[in-house]
PDB file of N, CA and C in Angstrom:
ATOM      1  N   UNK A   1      99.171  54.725 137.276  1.00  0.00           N
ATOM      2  CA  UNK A   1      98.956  55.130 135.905  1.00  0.00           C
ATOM      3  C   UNK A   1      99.527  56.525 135.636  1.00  0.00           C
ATOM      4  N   UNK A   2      99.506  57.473 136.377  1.00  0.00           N
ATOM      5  CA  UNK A   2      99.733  58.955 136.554  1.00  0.00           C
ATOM      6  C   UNK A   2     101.511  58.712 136.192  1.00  0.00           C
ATOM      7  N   UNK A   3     102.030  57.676 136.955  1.00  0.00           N
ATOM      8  CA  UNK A   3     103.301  58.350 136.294  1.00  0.00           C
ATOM      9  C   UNK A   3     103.748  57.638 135.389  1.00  0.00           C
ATOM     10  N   UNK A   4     103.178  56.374 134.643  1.00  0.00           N
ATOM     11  CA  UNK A   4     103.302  55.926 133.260  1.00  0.00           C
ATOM     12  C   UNK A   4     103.220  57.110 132.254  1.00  0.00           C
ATOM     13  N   UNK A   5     102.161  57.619 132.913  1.00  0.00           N
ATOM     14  CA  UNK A   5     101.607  58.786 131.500  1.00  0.00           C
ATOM     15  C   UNK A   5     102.623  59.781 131.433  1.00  0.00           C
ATOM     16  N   UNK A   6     103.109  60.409 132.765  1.00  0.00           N
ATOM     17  CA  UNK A   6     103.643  61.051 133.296  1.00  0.00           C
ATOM     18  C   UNK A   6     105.551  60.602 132.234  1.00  0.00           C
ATOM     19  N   UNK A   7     105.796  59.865 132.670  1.00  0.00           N
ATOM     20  CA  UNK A   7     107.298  59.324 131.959  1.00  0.00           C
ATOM     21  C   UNK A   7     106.652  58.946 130.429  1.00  0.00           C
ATOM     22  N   UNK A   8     106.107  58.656 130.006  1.00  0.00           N
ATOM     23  CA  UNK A   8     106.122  59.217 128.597  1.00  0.00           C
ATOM     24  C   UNK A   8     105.791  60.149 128.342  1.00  0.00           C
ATOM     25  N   UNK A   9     105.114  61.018 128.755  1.00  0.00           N
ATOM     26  CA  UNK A   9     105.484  62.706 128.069  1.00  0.00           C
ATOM     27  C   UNK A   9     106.135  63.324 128.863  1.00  0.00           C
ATOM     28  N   UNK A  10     107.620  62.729 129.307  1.00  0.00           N
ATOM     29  CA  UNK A  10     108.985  63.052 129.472  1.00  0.00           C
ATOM     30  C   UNK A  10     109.708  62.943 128.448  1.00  0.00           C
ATOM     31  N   UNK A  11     109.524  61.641 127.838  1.00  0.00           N
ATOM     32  CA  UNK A  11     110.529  61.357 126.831  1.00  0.00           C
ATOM     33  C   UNK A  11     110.060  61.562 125.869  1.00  0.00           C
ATOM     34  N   UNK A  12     108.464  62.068 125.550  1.00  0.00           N
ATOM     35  CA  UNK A  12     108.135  63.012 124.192  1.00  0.00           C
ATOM     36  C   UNK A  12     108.718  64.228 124.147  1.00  0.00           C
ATOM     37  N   UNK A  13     108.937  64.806 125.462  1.00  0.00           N
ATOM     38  CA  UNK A  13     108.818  66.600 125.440  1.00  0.00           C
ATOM     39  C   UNK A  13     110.074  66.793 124.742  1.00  0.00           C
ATOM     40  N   UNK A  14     110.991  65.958 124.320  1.00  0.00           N
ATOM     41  CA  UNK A  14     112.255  66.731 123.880  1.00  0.00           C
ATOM     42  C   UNK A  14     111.560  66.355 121.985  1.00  0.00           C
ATOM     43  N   UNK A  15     111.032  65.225 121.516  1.00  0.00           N
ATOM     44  CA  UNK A  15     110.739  65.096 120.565  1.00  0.00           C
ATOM     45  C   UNK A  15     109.864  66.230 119.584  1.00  0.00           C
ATOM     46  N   UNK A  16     108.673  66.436 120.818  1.00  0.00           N
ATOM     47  CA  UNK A  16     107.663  67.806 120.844  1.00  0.00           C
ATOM     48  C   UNK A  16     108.408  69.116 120.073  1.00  0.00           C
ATOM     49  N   UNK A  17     109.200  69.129 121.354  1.00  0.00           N
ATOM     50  CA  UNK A  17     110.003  70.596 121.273  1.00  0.00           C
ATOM     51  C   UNK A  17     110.897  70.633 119.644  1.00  0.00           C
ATOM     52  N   UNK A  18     111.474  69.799 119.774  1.00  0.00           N
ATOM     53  CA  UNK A  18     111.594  69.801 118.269  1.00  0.00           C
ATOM     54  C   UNK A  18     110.575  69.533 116.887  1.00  0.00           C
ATOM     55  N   UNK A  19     109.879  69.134 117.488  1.00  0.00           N
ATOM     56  CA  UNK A  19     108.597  69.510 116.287  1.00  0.00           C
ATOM     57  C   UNK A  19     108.232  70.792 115.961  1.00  0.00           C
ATOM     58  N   UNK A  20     107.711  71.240 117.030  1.00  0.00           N
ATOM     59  CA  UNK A  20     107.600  72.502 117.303  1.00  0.00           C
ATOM     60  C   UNK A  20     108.334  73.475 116.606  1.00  0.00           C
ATOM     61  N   UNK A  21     109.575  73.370 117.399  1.00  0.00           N
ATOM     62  CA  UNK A  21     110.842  74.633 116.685  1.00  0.00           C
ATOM     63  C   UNK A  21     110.627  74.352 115.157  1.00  0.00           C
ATOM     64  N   UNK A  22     111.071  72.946 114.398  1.00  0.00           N
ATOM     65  CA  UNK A  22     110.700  72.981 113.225  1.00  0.00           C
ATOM     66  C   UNK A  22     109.329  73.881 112.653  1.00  0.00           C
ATOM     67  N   UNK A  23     108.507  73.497 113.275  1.00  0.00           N
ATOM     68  CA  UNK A  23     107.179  73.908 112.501  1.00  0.00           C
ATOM     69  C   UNK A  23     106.885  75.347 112.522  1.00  0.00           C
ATOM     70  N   UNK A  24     107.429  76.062 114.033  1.00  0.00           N
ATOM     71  CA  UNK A  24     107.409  77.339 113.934  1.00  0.00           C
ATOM     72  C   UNK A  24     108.434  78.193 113.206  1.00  0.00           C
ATOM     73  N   UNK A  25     109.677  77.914 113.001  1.00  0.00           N
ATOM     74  CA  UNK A  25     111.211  78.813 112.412  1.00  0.00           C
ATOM     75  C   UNK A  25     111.644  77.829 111.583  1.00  0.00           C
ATOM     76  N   UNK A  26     111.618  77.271 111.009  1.00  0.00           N
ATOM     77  CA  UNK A  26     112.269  76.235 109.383  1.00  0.00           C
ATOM     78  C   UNK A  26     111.558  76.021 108.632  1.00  0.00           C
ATOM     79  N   UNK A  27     110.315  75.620 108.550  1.00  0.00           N
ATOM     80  CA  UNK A  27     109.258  75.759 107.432  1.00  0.00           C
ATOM     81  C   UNK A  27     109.121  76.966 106.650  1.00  0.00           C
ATOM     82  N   UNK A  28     108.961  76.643 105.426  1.00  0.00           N
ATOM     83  CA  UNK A  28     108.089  77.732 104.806  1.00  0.00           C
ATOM     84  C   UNK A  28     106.306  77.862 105.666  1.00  0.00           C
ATOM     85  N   UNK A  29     105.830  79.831 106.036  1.00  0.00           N
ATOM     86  CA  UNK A  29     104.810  80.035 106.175  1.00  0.00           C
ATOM     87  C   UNK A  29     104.277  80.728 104.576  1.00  0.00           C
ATOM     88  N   UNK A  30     103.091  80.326 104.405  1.00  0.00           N
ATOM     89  CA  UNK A  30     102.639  80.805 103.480  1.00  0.00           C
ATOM     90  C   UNK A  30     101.723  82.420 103.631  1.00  0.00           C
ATOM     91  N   UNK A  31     101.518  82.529 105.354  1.00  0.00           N
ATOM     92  CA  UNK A  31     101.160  83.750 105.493  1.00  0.00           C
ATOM     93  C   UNK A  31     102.629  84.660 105.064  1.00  0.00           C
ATOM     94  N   UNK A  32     103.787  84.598 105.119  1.00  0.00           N
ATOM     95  CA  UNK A  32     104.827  84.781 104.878  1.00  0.00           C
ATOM     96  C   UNK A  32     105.283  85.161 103.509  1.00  0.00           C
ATOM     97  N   UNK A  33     104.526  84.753 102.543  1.00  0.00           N
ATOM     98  CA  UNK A  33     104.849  84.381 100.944  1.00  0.00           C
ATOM     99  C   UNK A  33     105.420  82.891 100.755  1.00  0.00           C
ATOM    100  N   UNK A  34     105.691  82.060 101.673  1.00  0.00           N
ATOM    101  CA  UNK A  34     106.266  80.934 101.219  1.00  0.00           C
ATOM    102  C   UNK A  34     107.992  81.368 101.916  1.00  0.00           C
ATOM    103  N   UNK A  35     107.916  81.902 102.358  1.00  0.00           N
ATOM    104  CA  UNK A  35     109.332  82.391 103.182  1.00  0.00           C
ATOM    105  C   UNK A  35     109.406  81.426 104.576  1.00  0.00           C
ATOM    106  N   UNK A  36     110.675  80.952 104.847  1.00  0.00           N
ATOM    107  CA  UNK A  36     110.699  80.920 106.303  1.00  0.00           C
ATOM    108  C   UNK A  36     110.828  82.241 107.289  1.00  0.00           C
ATOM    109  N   UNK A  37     110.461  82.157 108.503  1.00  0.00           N
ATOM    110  CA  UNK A  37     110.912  83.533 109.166  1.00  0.00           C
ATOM    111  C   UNK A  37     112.104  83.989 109.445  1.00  0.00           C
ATOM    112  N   UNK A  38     112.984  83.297 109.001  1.00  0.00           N
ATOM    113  CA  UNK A  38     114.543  83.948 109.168  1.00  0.00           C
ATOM    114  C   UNK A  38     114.587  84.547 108.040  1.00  0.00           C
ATOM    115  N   UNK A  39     114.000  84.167 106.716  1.00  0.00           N
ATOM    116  CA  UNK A  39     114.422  84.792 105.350  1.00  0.00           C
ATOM    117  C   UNK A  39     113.269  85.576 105.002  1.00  0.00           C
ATOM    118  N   UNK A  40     111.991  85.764 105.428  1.00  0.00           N
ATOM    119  CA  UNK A  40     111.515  86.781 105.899  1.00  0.00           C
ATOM    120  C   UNK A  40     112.081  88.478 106.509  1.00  0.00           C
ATOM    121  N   UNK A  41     112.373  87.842 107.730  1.00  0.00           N
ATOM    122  CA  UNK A  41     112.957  89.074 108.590  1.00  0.00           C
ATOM    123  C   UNK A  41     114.614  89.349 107.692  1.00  0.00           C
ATOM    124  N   UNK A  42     115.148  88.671 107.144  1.00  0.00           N
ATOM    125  CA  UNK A  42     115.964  89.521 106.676  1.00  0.00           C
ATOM    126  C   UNK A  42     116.056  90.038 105.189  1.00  0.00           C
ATOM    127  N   UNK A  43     114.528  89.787 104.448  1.00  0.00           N
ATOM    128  CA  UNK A  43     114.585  90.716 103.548  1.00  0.00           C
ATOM    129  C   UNK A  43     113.586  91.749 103.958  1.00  0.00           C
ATOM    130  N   UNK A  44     112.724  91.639 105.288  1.00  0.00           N
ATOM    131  CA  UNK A  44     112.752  92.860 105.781  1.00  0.00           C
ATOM    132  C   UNK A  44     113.488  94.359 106.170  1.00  0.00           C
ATOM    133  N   UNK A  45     114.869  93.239 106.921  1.00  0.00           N
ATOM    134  CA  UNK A  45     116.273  94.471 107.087  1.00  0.00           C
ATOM    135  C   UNK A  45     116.668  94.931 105.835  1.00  0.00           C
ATOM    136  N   UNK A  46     116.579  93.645 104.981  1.00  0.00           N
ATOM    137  CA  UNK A  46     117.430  94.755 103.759  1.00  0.00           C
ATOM    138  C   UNK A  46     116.284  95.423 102.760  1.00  0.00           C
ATOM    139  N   UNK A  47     115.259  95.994 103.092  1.00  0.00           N
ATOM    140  CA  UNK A  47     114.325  96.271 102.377  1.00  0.00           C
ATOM    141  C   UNK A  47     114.479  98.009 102.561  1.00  0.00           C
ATOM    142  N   UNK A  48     114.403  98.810 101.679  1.00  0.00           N
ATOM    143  CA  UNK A  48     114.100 100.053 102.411  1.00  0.00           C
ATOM    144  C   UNK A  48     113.182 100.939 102.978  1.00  0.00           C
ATOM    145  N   UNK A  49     113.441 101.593 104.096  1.00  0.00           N
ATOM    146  CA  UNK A  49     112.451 102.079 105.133  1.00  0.00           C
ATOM    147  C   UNK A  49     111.318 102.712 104.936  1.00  0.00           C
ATOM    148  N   UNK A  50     110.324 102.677 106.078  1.00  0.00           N
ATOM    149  CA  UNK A  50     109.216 103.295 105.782  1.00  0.00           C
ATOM    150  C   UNK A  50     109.565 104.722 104.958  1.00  0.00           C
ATOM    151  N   UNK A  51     108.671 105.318 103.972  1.00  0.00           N
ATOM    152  CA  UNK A  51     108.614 106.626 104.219  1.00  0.00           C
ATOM    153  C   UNK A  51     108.080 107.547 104.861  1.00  0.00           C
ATOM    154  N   UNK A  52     108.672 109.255 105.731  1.00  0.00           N
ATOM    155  CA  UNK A  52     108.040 109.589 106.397  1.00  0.00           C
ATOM    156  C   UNK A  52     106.793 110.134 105.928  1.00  0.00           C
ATOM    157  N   UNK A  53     105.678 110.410 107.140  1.00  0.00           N
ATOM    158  CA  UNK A  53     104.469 110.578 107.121  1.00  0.00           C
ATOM    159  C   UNK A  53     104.260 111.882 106.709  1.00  0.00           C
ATOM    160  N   UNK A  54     103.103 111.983 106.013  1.00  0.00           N
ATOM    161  CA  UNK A  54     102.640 113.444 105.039  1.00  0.00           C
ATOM    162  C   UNK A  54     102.499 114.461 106.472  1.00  0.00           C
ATOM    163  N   UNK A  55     102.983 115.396 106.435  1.00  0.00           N
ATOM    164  CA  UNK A  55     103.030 116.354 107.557  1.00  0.00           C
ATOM    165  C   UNK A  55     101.804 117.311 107.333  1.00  0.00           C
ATOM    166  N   UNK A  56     100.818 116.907 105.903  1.00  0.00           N
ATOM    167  CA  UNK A  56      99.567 117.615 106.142  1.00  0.00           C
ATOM    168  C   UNK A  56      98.358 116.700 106.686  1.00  0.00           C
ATOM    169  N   UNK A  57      99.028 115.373 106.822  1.00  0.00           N
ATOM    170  CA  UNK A  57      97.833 114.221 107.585  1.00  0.00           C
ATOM    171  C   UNK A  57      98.878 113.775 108.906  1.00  0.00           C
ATOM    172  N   UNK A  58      98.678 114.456 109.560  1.00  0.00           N
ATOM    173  CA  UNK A  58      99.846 113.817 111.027  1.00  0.00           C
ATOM    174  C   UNK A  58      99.077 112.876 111.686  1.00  0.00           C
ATOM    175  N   UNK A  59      99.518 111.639 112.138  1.00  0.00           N
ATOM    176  CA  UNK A  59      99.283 110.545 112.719  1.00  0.00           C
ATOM    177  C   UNK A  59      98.848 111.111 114.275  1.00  0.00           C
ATOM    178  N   UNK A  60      97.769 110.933 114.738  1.00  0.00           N
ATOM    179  CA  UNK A  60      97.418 111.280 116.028  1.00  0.00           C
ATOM    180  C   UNK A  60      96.616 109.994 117.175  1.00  0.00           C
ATOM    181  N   UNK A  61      97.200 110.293 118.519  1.00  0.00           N
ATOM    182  CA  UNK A  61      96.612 109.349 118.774  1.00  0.00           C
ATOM    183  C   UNK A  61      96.214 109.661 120.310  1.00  0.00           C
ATOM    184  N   UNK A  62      95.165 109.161 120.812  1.00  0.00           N
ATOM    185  CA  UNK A  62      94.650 109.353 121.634  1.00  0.00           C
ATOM    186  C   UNK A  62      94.999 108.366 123.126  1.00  0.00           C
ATOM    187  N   UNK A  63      95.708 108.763 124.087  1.00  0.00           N
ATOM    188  CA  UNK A  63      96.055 107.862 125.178  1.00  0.00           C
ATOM    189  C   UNK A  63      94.438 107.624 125.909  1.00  0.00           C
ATOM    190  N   UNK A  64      93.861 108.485 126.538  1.00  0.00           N
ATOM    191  CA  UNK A  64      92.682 108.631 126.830  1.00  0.00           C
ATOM    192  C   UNK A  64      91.402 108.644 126.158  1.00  0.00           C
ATOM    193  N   UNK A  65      90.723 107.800 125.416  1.00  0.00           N
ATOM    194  CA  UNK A  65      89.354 108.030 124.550  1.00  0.00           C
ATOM    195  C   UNK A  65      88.491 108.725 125.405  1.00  0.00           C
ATOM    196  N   UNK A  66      87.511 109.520 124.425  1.00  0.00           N
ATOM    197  CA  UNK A  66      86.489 110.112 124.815  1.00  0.00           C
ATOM    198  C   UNK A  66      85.351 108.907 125.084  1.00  0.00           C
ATOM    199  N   UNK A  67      84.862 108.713 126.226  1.00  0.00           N
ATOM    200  CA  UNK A  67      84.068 107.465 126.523  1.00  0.00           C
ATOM    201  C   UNK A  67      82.829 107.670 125.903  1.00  0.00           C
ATOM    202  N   UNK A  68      82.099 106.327 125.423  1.00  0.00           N
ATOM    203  CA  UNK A  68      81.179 106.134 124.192  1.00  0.00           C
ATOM    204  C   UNK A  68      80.316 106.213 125.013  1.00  0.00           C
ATOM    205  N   UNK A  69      79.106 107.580 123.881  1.00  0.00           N
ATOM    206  CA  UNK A  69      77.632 107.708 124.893  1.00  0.00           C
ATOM    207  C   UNK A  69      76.881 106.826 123.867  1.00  0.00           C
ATOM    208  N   UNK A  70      75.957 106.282 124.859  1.00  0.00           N
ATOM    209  CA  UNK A  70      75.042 104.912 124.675  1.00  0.00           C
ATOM    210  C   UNK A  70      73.913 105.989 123.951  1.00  0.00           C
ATOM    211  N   UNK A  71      72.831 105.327 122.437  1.00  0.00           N
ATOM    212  CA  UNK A  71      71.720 105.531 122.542  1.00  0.00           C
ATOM    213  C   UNK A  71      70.725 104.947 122.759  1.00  0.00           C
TER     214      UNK A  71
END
């Protein structure tokens, strides 16, 4: 039985994989706006850049936290 099951999801996995690719990169996502992610990311590139950060609120960040005292 193991390799019945086994040889058909051989000859699914190429079907899969193309499901897949479709469903992940050719669809419209609606987290997206209704964009696919290729037309997404490139009205990202052509979008213009962040602006820089207010130099009286500087972004800081901590590699090491101060470890949390328990009450």
């Amino acid at each position: 039985m193991s390799r019945t099951f086994s040889a058909i999801n051989n000859q699914r996995r190429p079907l899969l994989g193309n499901f897949w690719s479709s469903y992940n990169h050719i669809r419209p996502h609606s987290s997206l706006g209704g964009l696919t992610p290729a037309e997404f990311a490139a009205q990202k590139k052509s979008s213009t850049p962040m602006a820089p950060l207010d130099p009286a609120h500087p972004f800081t960040c901590s590699l090491n936290p101060k470890p949390r005292t328990s009450t």
